[in-house]
Protein backbone atom coordinates (compact mmCIF):
# COMPACT_ATOMS: atom_id res chain seq x y z
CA UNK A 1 -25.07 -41.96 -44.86
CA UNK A 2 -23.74 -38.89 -42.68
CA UNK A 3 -21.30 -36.77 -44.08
CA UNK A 4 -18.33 -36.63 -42.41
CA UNK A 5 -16.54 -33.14 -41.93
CA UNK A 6 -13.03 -33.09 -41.91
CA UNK A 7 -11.04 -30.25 -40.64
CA UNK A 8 -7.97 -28.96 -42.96
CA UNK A 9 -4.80 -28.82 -40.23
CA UNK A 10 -4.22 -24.55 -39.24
CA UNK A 11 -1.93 -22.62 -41.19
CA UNK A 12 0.64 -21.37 -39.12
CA UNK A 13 -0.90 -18.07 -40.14
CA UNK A 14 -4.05 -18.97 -38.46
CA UNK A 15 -1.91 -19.96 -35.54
CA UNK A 16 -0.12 -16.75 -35.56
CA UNK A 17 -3.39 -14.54 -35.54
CA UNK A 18 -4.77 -16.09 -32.59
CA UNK A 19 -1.54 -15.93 -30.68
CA UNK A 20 -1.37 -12.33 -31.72
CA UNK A 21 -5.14 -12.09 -30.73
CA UNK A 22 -4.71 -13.03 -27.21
CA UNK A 23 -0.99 -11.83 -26.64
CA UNK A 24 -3.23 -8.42 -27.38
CA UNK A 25 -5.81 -9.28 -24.99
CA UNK A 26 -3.57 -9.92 -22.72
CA UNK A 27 -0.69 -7.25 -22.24
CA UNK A 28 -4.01 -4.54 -22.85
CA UNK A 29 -5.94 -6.32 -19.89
CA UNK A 30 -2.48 -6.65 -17.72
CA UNK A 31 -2.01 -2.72 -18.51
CA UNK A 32 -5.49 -1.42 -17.65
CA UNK A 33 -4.93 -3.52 -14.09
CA UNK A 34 -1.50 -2.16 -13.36
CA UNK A 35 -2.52 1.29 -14.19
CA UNK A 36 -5.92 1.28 -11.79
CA UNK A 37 -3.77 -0.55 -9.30
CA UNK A 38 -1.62 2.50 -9.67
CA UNK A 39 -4.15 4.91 -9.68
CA UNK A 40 -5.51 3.23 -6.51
CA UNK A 41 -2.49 2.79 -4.61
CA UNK A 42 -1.40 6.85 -5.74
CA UNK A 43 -4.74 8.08 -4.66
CA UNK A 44 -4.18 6.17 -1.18
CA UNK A 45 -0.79 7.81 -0.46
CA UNK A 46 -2.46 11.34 -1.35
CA UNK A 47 -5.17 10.76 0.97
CA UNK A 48 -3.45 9.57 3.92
CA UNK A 49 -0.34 12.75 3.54
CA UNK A 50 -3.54 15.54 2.96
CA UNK A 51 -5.52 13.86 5.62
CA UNK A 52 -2.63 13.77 8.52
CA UNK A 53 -0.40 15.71 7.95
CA UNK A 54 -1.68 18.77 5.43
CA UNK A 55 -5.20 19.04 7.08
CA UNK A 56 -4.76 17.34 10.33
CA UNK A 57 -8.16 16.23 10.53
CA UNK A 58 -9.38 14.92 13.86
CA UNK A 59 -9.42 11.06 12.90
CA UNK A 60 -11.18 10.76 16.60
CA UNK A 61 -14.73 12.34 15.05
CA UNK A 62 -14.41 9.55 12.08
CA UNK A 63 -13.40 6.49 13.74
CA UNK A 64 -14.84 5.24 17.22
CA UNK A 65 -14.03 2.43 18.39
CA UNK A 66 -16.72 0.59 20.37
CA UNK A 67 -15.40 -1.41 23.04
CA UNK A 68 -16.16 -2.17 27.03
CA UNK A 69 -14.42 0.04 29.34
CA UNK A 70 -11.04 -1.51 30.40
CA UNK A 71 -11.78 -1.35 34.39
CA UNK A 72 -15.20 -1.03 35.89
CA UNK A 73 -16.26 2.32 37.75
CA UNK A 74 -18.86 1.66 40.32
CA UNK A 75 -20.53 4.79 42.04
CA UNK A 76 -21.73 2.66 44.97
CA UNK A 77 -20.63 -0.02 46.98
CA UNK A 78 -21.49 -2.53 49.01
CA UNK A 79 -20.59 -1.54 52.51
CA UNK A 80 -20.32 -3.91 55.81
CA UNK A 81 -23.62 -3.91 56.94
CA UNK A 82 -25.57 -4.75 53.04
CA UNK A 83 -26.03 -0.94 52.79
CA UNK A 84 -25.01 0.72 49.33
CA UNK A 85 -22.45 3.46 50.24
CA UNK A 86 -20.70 6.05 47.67
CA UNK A 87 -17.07 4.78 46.30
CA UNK A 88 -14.82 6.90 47.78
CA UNK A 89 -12.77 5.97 44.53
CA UNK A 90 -15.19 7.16 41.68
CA UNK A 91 -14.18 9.90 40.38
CA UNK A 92 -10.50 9.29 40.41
CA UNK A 93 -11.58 5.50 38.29
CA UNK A 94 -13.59 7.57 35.98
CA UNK A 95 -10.11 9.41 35.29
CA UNK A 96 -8.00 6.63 34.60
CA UNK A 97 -10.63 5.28 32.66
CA UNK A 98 -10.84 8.09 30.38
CA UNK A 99 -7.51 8.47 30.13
CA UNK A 100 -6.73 4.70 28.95
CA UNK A 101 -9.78 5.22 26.73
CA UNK A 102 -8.15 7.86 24.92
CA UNK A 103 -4.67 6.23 24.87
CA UNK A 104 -6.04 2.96 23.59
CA UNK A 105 -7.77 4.48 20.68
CA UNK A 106 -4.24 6.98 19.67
CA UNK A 107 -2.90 3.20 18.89
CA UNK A 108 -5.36 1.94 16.33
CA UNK A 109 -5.38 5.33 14.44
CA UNK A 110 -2.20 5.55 13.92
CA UNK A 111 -1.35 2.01 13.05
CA UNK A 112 -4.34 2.54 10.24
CA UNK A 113 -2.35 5.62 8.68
CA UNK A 114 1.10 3.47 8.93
CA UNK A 115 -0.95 0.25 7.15
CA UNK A 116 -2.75 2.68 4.80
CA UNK A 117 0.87 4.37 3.67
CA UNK A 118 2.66 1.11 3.63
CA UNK A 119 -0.06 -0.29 1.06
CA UNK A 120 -0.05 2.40 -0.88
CA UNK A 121 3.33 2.44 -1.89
CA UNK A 122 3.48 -1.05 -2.06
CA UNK A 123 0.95 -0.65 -4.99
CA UNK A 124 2.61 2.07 -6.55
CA UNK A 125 5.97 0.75 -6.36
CA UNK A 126 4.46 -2.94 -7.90
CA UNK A 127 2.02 -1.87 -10.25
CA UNK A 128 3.91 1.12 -11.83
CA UNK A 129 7.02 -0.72 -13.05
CA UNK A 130 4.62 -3.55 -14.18
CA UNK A 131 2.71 -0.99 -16.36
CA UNK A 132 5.59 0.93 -18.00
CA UNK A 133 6.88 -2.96 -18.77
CA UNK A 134 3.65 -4.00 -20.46
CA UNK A 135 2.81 -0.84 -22.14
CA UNK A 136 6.89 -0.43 -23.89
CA UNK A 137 5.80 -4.14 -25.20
CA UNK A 138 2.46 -2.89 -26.57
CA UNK A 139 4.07 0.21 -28.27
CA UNK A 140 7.13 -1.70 -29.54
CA UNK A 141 4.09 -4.08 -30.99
CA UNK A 142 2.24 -1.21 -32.57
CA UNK A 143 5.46 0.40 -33.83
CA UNK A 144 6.50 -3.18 -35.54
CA UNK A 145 3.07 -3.35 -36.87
CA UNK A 146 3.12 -0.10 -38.38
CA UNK A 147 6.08 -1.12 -40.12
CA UNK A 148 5.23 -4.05 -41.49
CA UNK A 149 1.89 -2.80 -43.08
């Protein structure tokens, strides 16, 4: 004959303790999020001020931006009689050609250091007040506990 186990119902200090157990998990695991998030999003803004506006560093030598040319420059062209002849028009295409280059790629930079600065104080100003919340609850725990022991 098999024994049969029965289990006695919790205590509600059993129940307690593992409330307390993962309300402690929990606000410690929420703070150590908020606070890298912080940390992240802080680090961002710092990075993005120093980089364009402190240093001014020439975001052209880090970022390239492969793409085909926006208008086609031919050297020669076909003339009337199926002859190749030089494009009177060369050197003036080549011109425009750099200069739309060099206009197109202003546009992504600088959109990159708006997004960058925009999501960097969207994580500071999110994650910070979320920390300082979590963190007053886990010191008003510890100071509670202290009493009570």
């Amino acid at each position: 004959m098999a024994k049969r186990i029965v289990k006695k119902p919790a205590t509600q200090e059993t129940k307690l303790k593992r409330i307390s157990v993962v309300r402690f998990i929990y606000l410690y695991l929420i703070a150590a999020i908020t606070f890298i998030t912080f940390i992240i999003g802080a680090v961002g803004i710092v990075n993005t001020v120093m980089k364009n506006y402190v240093f001014n560093v020439d975001e052209d030598y880090y970022y390239y931006y492969y793409a085909q040319p926006l208008m086609m420059c031919e050297k020669y062209i076909m003339g009337r009689d199926n002859t190749y002849i030089e494009n009177p028009n060369y050197q003036e295409c080549i011109k425009a050609q750099q200069e739309a280059e060099i206009e197109r790629t202003k546009k992504p930079i600088s959109d990159d250091t708006a997004r960058n600065l925009s999501i960097g104080i969207a994580q500071v100003l999110i994650a910070f007040p979320l920390w300082i919340f979590h963190w007053r609850i886990i010191e008003r725990d510890r100071k509670e506990k202290n009493l009570t022991a």
